[in-house]
N, C-alpha and C. Protein backbone atom coordinates (compact mmCIF):
# COMPACT_ATOMS: atom_id res chain seq x y z
N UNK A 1 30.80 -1.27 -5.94
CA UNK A 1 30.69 -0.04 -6.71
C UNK A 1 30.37 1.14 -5.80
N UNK A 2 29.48 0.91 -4.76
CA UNK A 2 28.94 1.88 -3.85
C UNK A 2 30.04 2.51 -3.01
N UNK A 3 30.95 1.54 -2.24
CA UNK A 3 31.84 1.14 -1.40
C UNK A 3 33.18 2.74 -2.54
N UNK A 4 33.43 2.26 -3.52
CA UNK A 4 34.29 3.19 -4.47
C UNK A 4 33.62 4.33 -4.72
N UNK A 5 32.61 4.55 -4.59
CA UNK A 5 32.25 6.10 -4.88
C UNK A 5 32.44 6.62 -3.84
N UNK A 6 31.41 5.85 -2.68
CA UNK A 6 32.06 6.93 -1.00
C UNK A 6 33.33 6.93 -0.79
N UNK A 7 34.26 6.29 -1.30
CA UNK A 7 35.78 6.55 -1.04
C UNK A 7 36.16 7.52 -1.70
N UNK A 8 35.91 7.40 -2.98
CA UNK A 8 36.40 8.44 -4.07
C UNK A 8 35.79 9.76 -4.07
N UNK A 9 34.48 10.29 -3.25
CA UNK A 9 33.69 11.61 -3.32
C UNK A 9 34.82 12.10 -2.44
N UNK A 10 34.74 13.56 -2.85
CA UNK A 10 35.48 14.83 -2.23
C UNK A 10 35.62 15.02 -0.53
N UNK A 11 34.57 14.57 -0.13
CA UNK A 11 34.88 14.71 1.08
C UNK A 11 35.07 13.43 2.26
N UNK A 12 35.65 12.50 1.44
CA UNK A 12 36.45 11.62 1.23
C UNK A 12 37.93 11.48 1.64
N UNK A 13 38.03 11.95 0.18
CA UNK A 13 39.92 11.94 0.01
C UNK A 13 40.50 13.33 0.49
N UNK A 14 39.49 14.16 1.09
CA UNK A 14 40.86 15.55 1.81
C UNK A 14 41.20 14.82 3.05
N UNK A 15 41.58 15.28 3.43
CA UNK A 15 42.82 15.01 4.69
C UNK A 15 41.79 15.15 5.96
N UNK A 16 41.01 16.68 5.75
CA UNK A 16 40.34 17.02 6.74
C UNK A 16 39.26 17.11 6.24
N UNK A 17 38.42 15.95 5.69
CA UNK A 17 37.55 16.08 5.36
C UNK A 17 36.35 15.17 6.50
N UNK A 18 34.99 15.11 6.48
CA UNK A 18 34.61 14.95 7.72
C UNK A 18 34.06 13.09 7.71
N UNK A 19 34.47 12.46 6.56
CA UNK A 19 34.19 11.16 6.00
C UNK A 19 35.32 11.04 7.30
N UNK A 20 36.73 11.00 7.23
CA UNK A 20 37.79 10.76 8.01
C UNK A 20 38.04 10.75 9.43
N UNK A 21 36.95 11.39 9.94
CA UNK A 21 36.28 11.67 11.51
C UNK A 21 35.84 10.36 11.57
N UNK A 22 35.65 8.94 10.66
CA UNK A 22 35.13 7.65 11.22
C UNK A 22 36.84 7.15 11.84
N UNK A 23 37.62 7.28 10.95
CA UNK A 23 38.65 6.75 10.74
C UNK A 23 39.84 7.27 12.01
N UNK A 24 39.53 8.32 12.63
CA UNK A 24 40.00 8.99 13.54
C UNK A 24 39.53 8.56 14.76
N UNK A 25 38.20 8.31 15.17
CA UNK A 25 37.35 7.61 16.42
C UNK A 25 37.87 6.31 16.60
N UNK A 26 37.47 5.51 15.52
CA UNK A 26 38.19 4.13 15.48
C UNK A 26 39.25 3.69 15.58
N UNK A 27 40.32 4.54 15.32
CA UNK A 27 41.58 4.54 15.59
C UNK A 27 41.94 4.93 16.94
N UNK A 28 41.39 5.96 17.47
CA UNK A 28 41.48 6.21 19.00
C UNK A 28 41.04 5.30 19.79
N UNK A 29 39.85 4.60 19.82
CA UNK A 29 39.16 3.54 20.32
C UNK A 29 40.23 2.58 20.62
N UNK A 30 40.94 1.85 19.39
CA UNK A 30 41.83 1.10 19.25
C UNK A 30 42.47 0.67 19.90
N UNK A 31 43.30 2.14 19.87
CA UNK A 31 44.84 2.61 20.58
C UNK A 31 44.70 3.12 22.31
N UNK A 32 43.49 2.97 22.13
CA UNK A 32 43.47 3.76 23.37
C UNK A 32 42.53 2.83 24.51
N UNK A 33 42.08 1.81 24.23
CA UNK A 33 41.10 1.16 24.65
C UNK A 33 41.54 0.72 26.14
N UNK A 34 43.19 -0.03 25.98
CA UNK A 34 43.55 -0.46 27.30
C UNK A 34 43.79 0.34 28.72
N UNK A 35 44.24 1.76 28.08
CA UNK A 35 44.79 2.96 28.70
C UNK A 35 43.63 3.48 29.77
N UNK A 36 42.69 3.39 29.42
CA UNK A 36 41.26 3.71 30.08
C UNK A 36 41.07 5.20 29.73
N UNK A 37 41.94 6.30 29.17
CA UNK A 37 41.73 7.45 28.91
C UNK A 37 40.48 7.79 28.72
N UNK A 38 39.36 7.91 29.30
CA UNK A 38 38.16 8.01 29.05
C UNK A 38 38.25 9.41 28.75
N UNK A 39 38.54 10.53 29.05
CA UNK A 39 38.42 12.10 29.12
C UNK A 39 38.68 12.07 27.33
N UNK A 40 39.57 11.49 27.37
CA UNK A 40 40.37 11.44 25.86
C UNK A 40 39.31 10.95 24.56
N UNK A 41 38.59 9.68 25.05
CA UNK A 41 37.89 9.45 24.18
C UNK A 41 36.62 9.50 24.29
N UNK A 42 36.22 10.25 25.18
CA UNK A 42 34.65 11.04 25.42
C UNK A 42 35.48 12.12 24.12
N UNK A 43 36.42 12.78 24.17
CA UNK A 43 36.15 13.85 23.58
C UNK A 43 36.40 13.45 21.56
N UNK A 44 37.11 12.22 22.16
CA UNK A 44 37.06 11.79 20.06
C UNK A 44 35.86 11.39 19.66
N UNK A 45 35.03 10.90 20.43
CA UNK A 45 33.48 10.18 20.33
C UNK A 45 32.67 11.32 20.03
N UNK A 46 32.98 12.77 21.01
CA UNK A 46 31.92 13.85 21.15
C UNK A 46 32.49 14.35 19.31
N UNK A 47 33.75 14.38 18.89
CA UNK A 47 34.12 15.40 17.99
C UNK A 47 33.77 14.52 16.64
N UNK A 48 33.58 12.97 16.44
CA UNK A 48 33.07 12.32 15.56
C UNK A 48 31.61 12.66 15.58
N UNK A 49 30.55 12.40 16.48
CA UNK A 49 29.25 12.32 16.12
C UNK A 49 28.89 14.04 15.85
N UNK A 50 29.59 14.77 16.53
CA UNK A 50 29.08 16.44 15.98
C UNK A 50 29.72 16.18 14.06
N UNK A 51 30.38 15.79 13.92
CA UNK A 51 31.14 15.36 12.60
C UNK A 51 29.83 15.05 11.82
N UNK A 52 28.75 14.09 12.18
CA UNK A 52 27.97 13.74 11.61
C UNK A 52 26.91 14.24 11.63
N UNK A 53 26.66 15.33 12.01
CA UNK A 53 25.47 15.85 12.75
C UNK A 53 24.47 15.28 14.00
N UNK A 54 25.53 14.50 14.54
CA UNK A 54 24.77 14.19 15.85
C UNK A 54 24.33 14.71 17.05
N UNK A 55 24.86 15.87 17.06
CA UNK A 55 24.78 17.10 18.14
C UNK A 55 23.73 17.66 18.19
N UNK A 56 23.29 17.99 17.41
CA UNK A 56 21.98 18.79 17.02
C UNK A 56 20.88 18.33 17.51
N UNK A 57 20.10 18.82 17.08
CA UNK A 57 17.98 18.61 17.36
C UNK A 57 17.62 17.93 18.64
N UNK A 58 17.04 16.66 18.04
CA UNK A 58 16.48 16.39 19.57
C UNK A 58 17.31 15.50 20.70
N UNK A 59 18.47 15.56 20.57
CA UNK A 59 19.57 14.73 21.25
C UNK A 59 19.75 15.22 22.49
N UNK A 60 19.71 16.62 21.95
CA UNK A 60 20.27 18.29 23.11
C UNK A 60 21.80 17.65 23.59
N UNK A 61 22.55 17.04 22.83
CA UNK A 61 23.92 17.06 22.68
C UNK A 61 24.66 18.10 22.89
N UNK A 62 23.96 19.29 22.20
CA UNK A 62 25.23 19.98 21.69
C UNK A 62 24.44 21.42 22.79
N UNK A 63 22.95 21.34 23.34
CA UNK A 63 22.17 22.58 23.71
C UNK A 63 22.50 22.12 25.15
N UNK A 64 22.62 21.12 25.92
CA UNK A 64 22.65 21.25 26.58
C UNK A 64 23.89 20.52 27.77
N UNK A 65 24.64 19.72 27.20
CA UNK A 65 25.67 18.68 27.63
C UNK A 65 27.49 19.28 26.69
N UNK A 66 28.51 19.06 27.32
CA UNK A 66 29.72 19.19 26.90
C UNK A 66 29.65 17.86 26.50
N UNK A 67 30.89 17.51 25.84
CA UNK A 67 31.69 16.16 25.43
C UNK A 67 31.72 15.09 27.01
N UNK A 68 31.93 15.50 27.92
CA UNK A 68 31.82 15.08 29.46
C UNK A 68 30.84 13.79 29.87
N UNK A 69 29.67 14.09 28.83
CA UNK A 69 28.72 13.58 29.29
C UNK A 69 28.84 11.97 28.66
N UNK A 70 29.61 11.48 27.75
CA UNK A 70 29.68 10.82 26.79
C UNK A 70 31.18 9.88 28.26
N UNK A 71 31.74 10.39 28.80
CA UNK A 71 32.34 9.49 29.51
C UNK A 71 31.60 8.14 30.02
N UNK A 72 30.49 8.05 30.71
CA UNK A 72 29.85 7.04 31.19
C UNK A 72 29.59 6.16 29.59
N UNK A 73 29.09 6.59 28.63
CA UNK A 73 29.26 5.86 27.77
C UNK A 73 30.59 5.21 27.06
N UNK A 74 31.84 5.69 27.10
CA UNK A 74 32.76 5.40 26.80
C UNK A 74 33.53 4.07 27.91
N UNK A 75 32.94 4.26 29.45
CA UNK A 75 33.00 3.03 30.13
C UNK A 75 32.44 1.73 29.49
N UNK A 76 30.76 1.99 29.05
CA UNK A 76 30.22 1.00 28.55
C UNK A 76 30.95 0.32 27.00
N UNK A 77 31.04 1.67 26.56
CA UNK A 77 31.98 0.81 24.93
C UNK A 77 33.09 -0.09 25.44
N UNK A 78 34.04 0.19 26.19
CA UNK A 78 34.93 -0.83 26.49
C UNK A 78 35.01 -2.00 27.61
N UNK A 79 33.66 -2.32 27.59
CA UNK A 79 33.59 -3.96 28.13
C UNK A 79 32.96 -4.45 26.66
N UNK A 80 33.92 -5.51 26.87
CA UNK A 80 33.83 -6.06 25.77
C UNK A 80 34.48 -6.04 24.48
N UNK A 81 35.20 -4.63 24.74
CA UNK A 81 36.04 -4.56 23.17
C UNK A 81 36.40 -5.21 22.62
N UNK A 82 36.86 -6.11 23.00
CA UNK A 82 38.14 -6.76 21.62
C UNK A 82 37.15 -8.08 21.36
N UNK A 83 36.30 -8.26 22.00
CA UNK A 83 35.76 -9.39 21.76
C UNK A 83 34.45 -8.85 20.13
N UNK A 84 34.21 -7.32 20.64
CA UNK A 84 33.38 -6.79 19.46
C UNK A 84 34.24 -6.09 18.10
N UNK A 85 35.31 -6.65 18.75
CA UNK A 85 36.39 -5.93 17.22
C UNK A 85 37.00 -7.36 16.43
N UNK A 86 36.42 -8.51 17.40
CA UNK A 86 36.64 -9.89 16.95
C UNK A 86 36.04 -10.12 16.00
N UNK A 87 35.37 -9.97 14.74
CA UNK A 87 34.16 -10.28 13.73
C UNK A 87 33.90 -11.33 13.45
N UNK A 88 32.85 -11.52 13.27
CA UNK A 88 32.52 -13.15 12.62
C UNK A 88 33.10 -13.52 11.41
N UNK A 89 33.82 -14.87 11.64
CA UNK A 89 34.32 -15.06 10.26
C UNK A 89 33.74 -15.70 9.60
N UNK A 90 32.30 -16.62 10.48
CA UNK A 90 31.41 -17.54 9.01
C UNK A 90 29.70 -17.17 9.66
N UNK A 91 29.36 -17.67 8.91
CA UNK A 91 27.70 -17.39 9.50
C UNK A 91 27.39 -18.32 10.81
N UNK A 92 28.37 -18.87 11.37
CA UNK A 92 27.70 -19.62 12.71
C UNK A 92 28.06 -18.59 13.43
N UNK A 93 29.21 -17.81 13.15
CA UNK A 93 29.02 -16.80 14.83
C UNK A 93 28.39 -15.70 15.02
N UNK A 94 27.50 -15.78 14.02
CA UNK A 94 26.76 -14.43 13.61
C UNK A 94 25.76 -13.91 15.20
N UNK A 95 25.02 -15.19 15.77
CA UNK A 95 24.03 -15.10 16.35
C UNK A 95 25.04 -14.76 17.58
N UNK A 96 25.91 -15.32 18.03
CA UNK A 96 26.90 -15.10 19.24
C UNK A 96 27.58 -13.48 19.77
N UNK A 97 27.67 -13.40 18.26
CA UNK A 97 28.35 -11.83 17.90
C UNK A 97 26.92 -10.94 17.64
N UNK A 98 25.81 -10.88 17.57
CA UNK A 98 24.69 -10.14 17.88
C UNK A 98 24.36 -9.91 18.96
N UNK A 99 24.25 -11.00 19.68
CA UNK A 99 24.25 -11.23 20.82
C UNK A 99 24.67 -10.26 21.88
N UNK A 100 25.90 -10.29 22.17
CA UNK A 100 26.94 -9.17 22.62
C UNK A 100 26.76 -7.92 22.16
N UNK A 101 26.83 -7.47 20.59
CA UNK A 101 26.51 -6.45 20.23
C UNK A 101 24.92 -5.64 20.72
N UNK A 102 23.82 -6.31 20.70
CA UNK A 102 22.80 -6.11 21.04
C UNK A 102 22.94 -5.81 22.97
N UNK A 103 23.69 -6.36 23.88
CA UNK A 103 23.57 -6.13 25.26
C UNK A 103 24.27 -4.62 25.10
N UNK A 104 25.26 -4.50 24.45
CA UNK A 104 26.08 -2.89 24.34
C UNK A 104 25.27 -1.94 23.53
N UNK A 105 24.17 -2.17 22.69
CA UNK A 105 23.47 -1.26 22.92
C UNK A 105 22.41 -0.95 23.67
N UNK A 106 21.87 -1.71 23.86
CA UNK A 106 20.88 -1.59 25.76
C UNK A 106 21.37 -0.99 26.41
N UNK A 107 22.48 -1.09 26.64
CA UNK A 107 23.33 -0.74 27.68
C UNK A 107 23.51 1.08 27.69
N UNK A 108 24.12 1.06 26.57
CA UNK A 108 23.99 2.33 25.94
C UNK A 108 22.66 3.20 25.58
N UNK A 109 21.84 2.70 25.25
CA UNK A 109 20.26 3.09 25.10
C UNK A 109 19.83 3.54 27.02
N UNK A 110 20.14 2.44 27.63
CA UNK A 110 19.50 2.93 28.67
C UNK A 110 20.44 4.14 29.41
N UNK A 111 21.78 4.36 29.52
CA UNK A 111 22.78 5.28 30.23
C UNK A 111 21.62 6.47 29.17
N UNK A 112 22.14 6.88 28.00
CA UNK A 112 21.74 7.75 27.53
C UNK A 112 19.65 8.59 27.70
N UNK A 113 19.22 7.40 27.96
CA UNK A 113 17.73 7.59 28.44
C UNK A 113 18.31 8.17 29.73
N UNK A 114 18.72 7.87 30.64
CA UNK A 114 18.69 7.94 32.12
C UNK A 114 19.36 9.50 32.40
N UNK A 115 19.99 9.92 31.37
CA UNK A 115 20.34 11.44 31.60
C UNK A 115 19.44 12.05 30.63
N UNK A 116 18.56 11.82 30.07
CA UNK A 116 17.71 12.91 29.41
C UNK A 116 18.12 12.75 27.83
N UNK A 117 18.93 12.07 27.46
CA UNK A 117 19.74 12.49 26.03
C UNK A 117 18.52 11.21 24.84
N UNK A 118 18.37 11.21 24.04
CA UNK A 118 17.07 11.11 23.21
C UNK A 118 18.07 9.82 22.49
N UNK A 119 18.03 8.84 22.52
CA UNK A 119 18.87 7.49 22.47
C UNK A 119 18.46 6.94 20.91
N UNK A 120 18.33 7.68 19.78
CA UNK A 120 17.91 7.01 18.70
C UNK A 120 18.45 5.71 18.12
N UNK A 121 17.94 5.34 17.08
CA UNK A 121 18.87 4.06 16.77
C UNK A 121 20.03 4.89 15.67
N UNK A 122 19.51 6.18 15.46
CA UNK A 122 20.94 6.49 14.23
C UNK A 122 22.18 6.66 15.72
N UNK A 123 21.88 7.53 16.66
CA UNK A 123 22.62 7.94 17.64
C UNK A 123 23.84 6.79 18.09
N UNK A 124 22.95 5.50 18.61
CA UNK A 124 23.25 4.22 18.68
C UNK A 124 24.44 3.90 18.09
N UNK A 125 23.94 3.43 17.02
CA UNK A 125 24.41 3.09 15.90
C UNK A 125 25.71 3.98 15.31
N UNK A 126 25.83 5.00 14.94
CA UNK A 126 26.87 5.81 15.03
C UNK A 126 27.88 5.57 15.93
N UNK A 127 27.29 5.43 17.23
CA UNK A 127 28.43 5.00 18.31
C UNK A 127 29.48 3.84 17.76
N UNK A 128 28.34 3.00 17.98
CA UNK A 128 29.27 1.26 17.77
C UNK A 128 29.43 1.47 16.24
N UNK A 129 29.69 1.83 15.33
CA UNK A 129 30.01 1.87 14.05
C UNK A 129 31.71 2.93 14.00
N UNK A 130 31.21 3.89 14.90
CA UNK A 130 32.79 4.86 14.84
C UNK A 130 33.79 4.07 16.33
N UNK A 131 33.08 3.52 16.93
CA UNK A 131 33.93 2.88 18.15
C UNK A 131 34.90 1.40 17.87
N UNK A 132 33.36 0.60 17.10
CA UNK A 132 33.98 -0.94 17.02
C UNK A 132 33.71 -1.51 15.64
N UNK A 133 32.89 -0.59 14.83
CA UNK A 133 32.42 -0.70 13.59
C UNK A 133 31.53 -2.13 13.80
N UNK A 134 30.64 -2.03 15.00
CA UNK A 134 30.39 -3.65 15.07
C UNK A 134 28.71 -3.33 14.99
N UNK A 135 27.88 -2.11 13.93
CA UNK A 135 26.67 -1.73 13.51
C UNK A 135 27.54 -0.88 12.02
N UNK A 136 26.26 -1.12 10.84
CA UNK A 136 26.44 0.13 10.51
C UNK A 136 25.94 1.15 10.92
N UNK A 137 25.62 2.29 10.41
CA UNK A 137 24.80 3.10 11.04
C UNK A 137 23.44 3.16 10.69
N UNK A 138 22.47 3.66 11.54
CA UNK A 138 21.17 2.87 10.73
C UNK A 138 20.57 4.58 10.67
N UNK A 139 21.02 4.88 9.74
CA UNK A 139 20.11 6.20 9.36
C UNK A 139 19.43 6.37 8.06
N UNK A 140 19.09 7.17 7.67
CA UNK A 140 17.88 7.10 6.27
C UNK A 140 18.31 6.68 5.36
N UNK A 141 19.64 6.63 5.38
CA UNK A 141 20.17 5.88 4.07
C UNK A 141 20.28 4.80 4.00
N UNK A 142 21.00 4.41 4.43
CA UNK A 142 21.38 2.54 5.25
C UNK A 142 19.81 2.10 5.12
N UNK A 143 18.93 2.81 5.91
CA UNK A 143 17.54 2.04 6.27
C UNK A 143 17.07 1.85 4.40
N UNK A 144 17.30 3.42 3.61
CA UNK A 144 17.09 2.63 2.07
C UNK A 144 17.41 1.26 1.38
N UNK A 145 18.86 1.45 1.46
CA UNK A 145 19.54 0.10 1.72
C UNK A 145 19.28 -1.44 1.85
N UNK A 146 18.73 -1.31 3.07
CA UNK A 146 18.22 -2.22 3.77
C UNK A 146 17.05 -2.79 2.94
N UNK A 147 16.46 -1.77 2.54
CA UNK A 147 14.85 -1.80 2.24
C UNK A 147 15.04 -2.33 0.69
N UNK A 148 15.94 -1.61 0.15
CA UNK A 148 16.48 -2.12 -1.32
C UNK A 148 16.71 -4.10 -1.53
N UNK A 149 17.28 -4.23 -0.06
CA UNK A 149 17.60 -5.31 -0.32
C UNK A 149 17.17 -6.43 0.48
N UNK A 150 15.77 -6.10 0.64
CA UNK A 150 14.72 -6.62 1.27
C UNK A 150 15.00 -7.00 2.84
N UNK A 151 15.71 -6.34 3.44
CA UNK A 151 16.20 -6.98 4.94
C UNK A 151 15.09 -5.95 5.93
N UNK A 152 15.74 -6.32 7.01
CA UNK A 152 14.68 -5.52 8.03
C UNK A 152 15.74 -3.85 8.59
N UNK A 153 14.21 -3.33 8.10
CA UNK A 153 14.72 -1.69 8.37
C UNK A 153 15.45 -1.35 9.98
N UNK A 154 14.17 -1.93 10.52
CA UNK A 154 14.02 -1.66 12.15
C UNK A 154 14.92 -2.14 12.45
N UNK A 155 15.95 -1.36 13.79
CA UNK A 155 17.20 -1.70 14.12
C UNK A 155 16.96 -2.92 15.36
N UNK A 156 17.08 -3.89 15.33
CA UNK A 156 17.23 -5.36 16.59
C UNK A 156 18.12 -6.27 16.21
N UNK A 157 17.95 -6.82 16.71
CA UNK A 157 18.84 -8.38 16.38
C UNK A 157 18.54 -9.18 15.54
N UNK A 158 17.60 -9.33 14.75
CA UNK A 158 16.90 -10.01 13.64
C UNK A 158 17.46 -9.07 12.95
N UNK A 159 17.49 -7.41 12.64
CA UNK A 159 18.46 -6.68 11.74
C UNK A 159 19.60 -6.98 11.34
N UNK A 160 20.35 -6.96 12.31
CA UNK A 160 21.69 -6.93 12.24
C UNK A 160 22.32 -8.76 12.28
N UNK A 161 21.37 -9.44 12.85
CA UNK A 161 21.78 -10.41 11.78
C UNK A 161 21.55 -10.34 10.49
N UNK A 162 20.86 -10.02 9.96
CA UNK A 162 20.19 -9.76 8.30
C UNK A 162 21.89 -9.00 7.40
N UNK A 163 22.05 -8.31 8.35
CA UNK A 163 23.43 -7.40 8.01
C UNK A 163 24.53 -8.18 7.52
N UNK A 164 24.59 -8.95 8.46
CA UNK A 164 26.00 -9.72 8.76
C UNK A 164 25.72 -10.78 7.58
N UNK A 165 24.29 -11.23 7.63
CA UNK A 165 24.28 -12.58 6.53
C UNK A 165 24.58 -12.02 5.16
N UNK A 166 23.88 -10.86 4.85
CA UNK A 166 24.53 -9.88 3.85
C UNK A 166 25.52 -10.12 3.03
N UNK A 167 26.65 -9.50 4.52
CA UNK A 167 27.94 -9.44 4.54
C UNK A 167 28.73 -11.48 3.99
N UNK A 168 28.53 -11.73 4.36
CA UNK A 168 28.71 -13.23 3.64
C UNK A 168 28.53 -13.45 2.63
N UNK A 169 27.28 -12.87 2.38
CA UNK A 169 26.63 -13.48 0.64
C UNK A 169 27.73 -12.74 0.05
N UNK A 170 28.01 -11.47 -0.22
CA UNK A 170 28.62 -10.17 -0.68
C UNK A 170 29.97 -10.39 -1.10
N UNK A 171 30.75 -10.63 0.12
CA UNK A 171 31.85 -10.36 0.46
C UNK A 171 32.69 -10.77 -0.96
N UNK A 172 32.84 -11.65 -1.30
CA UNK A 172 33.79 -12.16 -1.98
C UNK A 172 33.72 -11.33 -3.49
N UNK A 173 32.69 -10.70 -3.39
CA UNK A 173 32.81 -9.94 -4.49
C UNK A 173 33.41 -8.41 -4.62
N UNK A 174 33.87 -8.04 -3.41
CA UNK A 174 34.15 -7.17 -2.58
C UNK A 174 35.29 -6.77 -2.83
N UNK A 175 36.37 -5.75 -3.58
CA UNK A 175 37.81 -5.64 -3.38
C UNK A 175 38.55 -5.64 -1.93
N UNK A 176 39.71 -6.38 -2.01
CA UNK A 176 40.35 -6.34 -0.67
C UNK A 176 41.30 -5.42 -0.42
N UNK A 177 40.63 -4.20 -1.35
CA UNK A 177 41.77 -2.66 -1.13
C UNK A 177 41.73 -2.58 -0.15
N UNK A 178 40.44 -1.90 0.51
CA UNK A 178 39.69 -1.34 1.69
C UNK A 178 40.11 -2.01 2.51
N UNK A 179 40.98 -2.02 3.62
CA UNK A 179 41.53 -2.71 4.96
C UNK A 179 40.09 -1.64 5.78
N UNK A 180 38.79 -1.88 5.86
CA UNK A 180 37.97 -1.43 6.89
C UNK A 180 37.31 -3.21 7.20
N UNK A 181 36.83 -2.67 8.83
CA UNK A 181 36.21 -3.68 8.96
C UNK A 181 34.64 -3.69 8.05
N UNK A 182 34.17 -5.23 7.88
CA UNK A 182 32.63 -5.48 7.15
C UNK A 182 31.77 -4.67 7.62
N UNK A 183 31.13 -4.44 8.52
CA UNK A 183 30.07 -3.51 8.43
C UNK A 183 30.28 -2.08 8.34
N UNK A 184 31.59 -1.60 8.56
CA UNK A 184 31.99 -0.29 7.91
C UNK A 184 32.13 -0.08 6.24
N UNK A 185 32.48 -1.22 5.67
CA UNK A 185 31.89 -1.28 4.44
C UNK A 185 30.53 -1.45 3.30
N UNK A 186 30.18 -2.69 4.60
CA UNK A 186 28.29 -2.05 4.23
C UNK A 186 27.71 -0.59 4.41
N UNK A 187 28.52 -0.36 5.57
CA UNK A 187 27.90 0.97 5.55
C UNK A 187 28.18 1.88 4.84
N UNK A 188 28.91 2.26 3.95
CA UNK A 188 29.55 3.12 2.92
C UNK A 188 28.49 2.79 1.81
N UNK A 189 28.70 1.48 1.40
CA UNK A 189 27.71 1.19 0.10
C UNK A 189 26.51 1.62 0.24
N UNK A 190 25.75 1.56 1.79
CA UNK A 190 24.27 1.68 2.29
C UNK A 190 24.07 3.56 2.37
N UNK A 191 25.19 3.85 2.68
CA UNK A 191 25.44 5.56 2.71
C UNK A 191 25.56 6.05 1.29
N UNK A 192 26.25 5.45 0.04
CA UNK A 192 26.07 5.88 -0.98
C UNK A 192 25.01 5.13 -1.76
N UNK A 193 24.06 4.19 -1.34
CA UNK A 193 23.35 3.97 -2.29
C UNK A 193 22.16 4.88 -2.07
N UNK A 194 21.70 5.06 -0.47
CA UNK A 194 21.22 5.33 0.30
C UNK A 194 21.02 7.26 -0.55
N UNK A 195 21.98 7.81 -0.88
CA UNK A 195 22.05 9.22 -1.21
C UNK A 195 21.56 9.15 -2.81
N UNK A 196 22.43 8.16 -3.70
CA UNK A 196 21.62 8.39 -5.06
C UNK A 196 20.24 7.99 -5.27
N UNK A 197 19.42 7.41 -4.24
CA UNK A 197 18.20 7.00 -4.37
C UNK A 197 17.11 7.16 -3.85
């Protein structure tokens, strides 16, 4: 039900609306992963998270760094790609596929510490959610979410397994309109439950 309202709200279904900035990153990621175009997708990465308000406050994204700076991170997103666009298909590979996911954000946590840039878990999270959709995003809503449905707020690996087991219990109740990957769909439901509540 959650999943159909964030599809169906207004800024949603325009064309250029800023919901569609997920759908644009991820698609570049994709298509572009083998090519190594890093210039290219520093700048789809930089033009998604300003999309979300990631630029702003204490990041100094946007006060003090171009899109440029996001290259060294765009090295780190693609080790490993296809293996994090691989999803778990039952609950045994859950811990395997955390696993991995959890070293790429370290990885990422620490590049972003090491130039000054303020490494939150929404920041994080945003990344690998518009890159590989392999987090949702863990911001105030999602964390409602979470909290709604008794899992763990705090973003680790005990989280995001919690996510994924979720995603199992769930799924089948799930329409198979939506060609997004699973945790891009938790995250929609966690983003709209997250806002009416």
């Amino acid at each position: 039900e959650n999943i159909e309202k964030f599809r169906s709200s207004e800024c949603n279904t325009k064309e250029n609306g800023r919901y569609r900035s997920w759908e644009i990153v991820f698609k570049d990621f994709d298509e572009h992963q083998d090519d190594k175009d890093y210039d290219y997708l520093a700048r789809s990465l930089a033009l998604y998270l300003a999309s979300w308000g990631m630029m702003r406050g204490s990041s100094k994204l946007l006060t003090d760094y171009n899109y440029l700076i996001h290259i060294p991170a765009v090295q780190i997103i693609l080790v490993d790609f296809p293996e994090l666009k691989n999803y778990p298909q039952n609950e045994k590979e859950i811990d395997a596929y955390v696993r991995l996911v959890w070293k790429k954000i370290t990885a990422l946590k620490n590049y972003y510490s090491k130039v000054g840039i303020s490494p939150t878990d929404t920041l994080l999270t945003k990344i690998m959610l518009g890159t590989e959709a392999a987090t949702p995003a863990y911001d105030q809503y999602f964390k409602k979410f979470l909290k709604a449905n008794g899992l763990t707020q705090k973003l680790g690996e005990q989280s995001l397994k919690e996510v994924w087991a979720l995603w199992f219990k769930i799924k089948s109740d799930l329409s198979n309109e939506v060609d997004y990957p699973p945790v891009k769909l938790l995250d929609m439901a966690g983003f709209q439950y997250g806002q009416e509540n």
